[in-house]
Protein backbone atom coordinates (compact mmCIF):
# COMPACT_ATOMS: atom_id res chain seq x y z
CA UNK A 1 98.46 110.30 77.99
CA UNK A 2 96.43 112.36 75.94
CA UNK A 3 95.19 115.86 76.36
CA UNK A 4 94.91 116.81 80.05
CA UNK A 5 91.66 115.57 81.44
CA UNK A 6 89.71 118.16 83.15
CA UNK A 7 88.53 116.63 86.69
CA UNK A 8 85.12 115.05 85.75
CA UNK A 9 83.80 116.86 89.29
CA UNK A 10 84.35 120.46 87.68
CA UNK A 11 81.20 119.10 84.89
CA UNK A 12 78.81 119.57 88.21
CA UNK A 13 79.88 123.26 88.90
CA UNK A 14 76.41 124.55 86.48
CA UNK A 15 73.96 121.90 88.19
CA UNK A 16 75.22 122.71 91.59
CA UNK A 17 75.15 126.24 91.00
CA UNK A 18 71.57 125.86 89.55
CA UNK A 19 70.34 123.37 92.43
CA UNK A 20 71.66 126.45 95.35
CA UNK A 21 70.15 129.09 93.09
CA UNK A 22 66.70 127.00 93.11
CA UNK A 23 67.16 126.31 96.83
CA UNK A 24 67.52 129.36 97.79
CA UNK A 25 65.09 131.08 95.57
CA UNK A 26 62.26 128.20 97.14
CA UNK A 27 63.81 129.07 100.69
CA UNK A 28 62.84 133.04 100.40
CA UNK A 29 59.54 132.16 98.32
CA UNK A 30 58.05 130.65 101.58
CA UNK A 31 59.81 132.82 103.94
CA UNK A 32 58.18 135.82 102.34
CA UNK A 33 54.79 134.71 100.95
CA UNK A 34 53.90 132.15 103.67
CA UNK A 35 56.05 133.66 106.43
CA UNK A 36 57.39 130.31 107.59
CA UNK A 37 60.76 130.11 109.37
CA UNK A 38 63.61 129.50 107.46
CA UNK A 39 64.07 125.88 108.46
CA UNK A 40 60.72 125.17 107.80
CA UNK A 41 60.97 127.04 103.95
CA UNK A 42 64.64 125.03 103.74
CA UNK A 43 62.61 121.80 104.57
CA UNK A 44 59.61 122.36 102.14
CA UNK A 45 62.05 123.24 99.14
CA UNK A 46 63.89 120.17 99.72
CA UNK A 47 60.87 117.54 99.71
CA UNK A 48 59.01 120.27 96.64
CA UNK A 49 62.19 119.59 94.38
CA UNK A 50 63.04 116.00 95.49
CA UNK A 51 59.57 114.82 94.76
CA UNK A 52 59.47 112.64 97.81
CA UNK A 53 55.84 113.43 98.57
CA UNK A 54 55.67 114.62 102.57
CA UNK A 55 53.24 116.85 102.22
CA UNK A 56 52.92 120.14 103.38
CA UNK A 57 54.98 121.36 106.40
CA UNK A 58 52.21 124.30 107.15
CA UNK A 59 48.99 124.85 105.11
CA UNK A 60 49.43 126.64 102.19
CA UNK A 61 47.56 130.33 100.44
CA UNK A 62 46.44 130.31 97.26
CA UNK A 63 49.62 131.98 96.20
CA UNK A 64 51.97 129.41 98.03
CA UNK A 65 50.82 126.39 95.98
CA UNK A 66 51.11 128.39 93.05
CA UNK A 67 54.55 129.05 94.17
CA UNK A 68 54.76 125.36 94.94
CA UNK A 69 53.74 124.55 91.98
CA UNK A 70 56.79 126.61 89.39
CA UNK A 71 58.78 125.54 92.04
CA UNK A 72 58.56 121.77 91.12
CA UNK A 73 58.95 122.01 87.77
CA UNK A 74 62.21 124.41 88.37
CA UNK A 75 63.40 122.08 90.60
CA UNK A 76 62.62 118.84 88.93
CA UNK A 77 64.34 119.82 85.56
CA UNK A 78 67.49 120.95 87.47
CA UNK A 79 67.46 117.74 89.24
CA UNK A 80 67.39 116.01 85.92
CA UNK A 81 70.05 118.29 84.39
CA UNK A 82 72.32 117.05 87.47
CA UNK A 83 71.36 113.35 86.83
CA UNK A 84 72.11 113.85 83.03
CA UNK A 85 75.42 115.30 83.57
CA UNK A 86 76.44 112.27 86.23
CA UNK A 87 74.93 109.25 83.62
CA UNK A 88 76.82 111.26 80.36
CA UNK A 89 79.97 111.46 82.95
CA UNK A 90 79.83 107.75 83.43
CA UNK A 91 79.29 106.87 79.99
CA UNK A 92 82.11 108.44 78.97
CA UNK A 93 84.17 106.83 81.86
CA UNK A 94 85.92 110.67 82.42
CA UNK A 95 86.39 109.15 86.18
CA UNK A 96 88.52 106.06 84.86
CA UNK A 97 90.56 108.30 82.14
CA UNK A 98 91.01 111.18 85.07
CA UNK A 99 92.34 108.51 87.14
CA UNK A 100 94.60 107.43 84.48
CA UNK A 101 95.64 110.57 84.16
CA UNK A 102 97.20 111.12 87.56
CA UNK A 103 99.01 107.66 87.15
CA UNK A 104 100.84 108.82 84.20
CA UNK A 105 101.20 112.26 85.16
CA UNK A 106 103.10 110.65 88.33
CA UNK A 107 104.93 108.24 86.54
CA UNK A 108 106.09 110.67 84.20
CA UNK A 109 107.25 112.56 86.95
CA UNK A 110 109.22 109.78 88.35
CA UNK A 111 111.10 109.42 85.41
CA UNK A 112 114.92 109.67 85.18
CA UNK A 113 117.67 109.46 82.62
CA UNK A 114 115.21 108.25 80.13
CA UNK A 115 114.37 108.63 76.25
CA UNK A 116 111.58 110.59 74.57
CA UNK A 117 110.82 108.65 71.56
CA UNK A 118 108.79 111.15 69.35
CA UNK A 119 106.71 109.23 66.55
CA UNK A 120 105.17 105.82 66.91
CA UNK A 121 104.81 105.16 63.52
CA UNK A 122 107.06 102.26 61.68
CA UNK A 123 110.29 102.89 63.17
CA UNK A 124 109.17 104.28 66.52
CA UNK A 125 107.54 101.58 67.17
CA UNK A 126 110.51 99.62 66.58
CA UNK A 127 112.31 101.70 68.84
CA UNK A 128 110.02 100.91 71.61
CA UNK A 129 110.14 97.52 71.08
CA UNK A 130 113.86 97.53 71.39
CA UNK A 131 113.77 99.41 74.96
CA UNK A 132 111.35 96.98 76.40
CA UNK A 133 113.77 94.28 74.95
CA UNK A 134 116.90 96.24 76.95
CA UNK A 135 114.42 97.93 80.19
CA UNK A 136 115.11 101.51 79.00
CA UNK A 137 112.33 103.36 79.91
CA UNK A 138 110.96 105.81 77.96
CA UNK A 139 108.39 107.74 77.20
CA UNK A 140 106.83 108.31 73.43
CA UNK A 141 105.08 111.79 71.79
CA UNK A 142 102.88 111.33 69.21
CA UNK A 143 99.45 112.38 67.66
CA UNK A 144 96.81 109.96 68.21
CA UNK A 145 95.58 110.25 64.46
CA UNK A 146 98.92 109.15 63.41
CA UNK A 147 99.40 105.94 65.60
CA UNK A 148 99.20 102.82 64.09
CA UNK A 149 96.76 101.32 67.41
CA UNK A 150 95.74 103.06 69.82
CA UNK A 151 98.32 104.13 72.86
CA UNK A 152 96.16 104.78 75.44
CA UNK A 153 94.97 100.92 75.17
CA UNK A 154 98.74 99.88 75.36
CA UNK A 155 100.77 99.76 78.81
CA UNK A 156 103.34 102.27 78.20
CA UNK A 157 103.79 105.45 78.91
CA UNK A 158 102.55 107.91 76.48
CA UNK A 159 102.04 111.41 75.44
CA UNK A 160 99.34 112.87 72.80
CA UNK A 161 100.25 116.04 71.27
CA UNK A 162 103.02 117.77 68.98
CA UNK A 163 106.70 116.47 69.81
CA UNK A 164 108.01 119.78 68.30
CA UNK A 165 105.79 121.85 71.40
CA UNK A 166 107.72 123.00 74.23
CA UNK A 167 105.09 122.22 76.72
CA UNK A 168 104.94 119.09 75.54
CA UNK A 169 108.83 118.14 75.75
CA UNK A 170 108.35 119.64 79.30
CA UNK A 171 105.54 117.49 80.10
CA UNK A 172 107.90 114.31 78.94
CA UNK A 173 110.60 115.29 81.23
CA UNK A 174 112.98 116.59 78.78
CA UNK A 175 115.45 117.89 81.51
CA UNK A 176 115.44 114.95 82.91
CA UNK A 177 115.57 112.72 80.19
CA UNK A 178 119.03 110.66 78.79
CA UNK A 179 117.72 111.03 75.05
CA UNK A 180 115.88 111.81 71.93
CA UNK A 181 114.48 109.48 68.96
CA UNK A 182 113.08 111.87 66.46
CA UNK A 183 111.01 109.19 64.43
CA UNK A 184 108.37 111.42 63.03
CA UNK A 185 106.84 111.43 59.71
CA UNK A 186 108.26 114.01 57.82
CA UNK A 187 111.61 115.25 57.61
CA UNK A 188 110.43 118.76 58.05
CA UNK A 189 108.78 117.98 61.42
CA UNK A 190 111.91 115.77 62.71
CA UNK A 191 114.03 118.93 62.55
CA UNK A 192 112.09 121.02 64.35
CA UNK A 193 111.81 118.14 67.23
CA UNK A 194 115.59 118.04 66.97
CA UNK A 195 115.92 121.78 67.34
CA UNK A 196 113.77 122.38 70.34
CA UNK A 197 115.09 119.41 72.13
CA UNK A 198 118.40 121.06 71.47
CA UNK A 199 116.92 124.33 72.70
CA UNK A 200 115.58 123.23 75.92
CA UNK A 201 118.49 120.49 76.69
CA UNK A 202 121.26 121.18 75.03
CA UNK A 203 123.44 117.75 76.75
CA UNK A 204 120.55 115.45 75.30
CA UNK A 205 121.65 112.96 73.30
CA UNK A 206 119.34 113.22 70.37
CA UNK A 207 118.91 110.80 67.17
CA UNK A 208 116.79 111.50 64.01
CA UNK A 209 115.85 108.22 62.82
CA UNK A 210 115.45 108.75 59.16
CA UNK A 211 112.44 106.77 57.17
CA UNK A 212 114.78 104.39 55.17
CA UNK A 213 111.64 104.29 52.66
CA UNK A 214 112.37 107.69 51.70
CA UNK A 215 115.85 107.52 51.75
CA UNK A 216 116.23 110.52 54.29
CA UNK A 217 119.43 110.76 55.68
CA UNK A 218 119.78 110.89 59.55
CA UNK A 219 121.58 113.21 61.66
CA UNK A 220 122.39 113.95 65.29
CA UNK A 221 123.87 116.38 67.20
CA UNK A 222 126.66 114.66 68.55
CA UNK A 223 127.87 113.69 64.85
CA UNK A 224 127.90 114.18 61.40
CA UNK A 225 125.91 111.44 60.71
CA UNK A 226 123.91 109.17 63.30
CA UNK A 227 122.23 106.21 62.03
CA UNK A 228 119.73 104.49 63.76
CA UNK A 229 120.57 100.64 64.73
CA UNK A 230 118.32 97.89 66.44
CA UNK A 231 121.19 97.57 68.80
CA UNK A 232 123.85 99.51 71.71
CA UNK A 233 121.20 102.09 72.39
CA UNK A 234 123.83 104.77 74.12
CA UNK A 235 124.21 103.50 78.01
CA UNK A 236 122.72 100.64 77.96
């Protein structure tokens, strides 16, 4: 899951705004300069801005079709800012990823005794493959940019942002969770995951899997030294 998602309806909060503004501006323009009733002014803004062509409700003064007239091309732009906002809404399918959203946020919520696997680089990724192998679910942290594919066109449950965040560890169910795989990039970064895990869950069973390229020796803070193994992931 990446960033939240803002709900794609909040994008038509300025159009709407703008469409009741023009509304009611074309409403009290014919109420006042033609003297029509307010239904009647409601009716003749409506068909003015939609374009539909019903002609006139009442005849109109000199200085109602004037009126009329800056009230169509008011109207008729905001309409097209609304219809702009919808088609760039849909192009960017915000409804699908909103919707995607709310799954994950709800599976993520469902989630017990699981692991946070916090990297999905080399070894995270074989960490991931190793849980699907033994049904461990889990759930991984990682920054898109540093993924080797992208997550989000995966099925598993993911989270897009900085494992070392608080908000984030939160967001993965960290008081809920069994475990920690620290498989980040850097050794600086891996003990800062490993130190606000610690922080916020102090019973987790946490493992920093070391890059065996560089030789980085692993820890975990349940031993001196914790290795990390393809095999007899804790409980399983």
């Amino acid at each position: 899951m990446r960033g939240r998602v803002q709900n794609p309806l909040l994008r038509f909060r300025l159009p709407a705004v703008l469409l009741a503004i023009v509304i009611a501006v074309g409403v009290s323009g014919y109420v006042l300069i033609e003297h029509w009733s307010p239904f009647d002014a409601f009716f003749m803004t409506i068909i003015t801005i939609s374009t539909v062509g019903y002609g006139e409700v009442h005849p109109q003064s000199v200085a109602g079709r004037a009126f009329s007239s800056v009230l169509i091309v008011v109207g008729v732009g905001t309409m097209l800012f609304g219809f702009g906002v919808f088609a760039e809404t849909l192009a960017e399918n915000a409804f699908g990823m909103f919707r995607r959203q709310r799954q994950m946020e709800h599976r993520l919520h469902e989630l017990r005794d699981h692991f946070i696997v916090c990297g999905y680089g080399r070894i995270g990724t074989e960490v991931v493959v190793e849980f699907d192998d033994h049904k461990v679910p889990y759930v991984i942290i990682d920054s898109h940019r540093r993924s080797p594919r992208p997550l989000h066109k995966e099925e598993r449950l993911y989270i897009e942002g900085d494992a070392a965040s608080e908000d984030i560890l939160h967001r993965a169910g960290i008081d809920r969770a069994r475990g920690l795989i620290s498989a980040v990039d850097s050794d600086e970064r891996r003990v800062y995951v490993v130190l606000a895990a610690q922080a916020l869950n102090p019973k987790l069973y946490i493992i920093a899997a070391p890059d065996t390229r560089n030789r980085s020796a692993a820890s975990s803070s349940r031993a001196p030294t914790a290795s990390y193994r393809r095999t007899a992931w804790p409980g399983t």
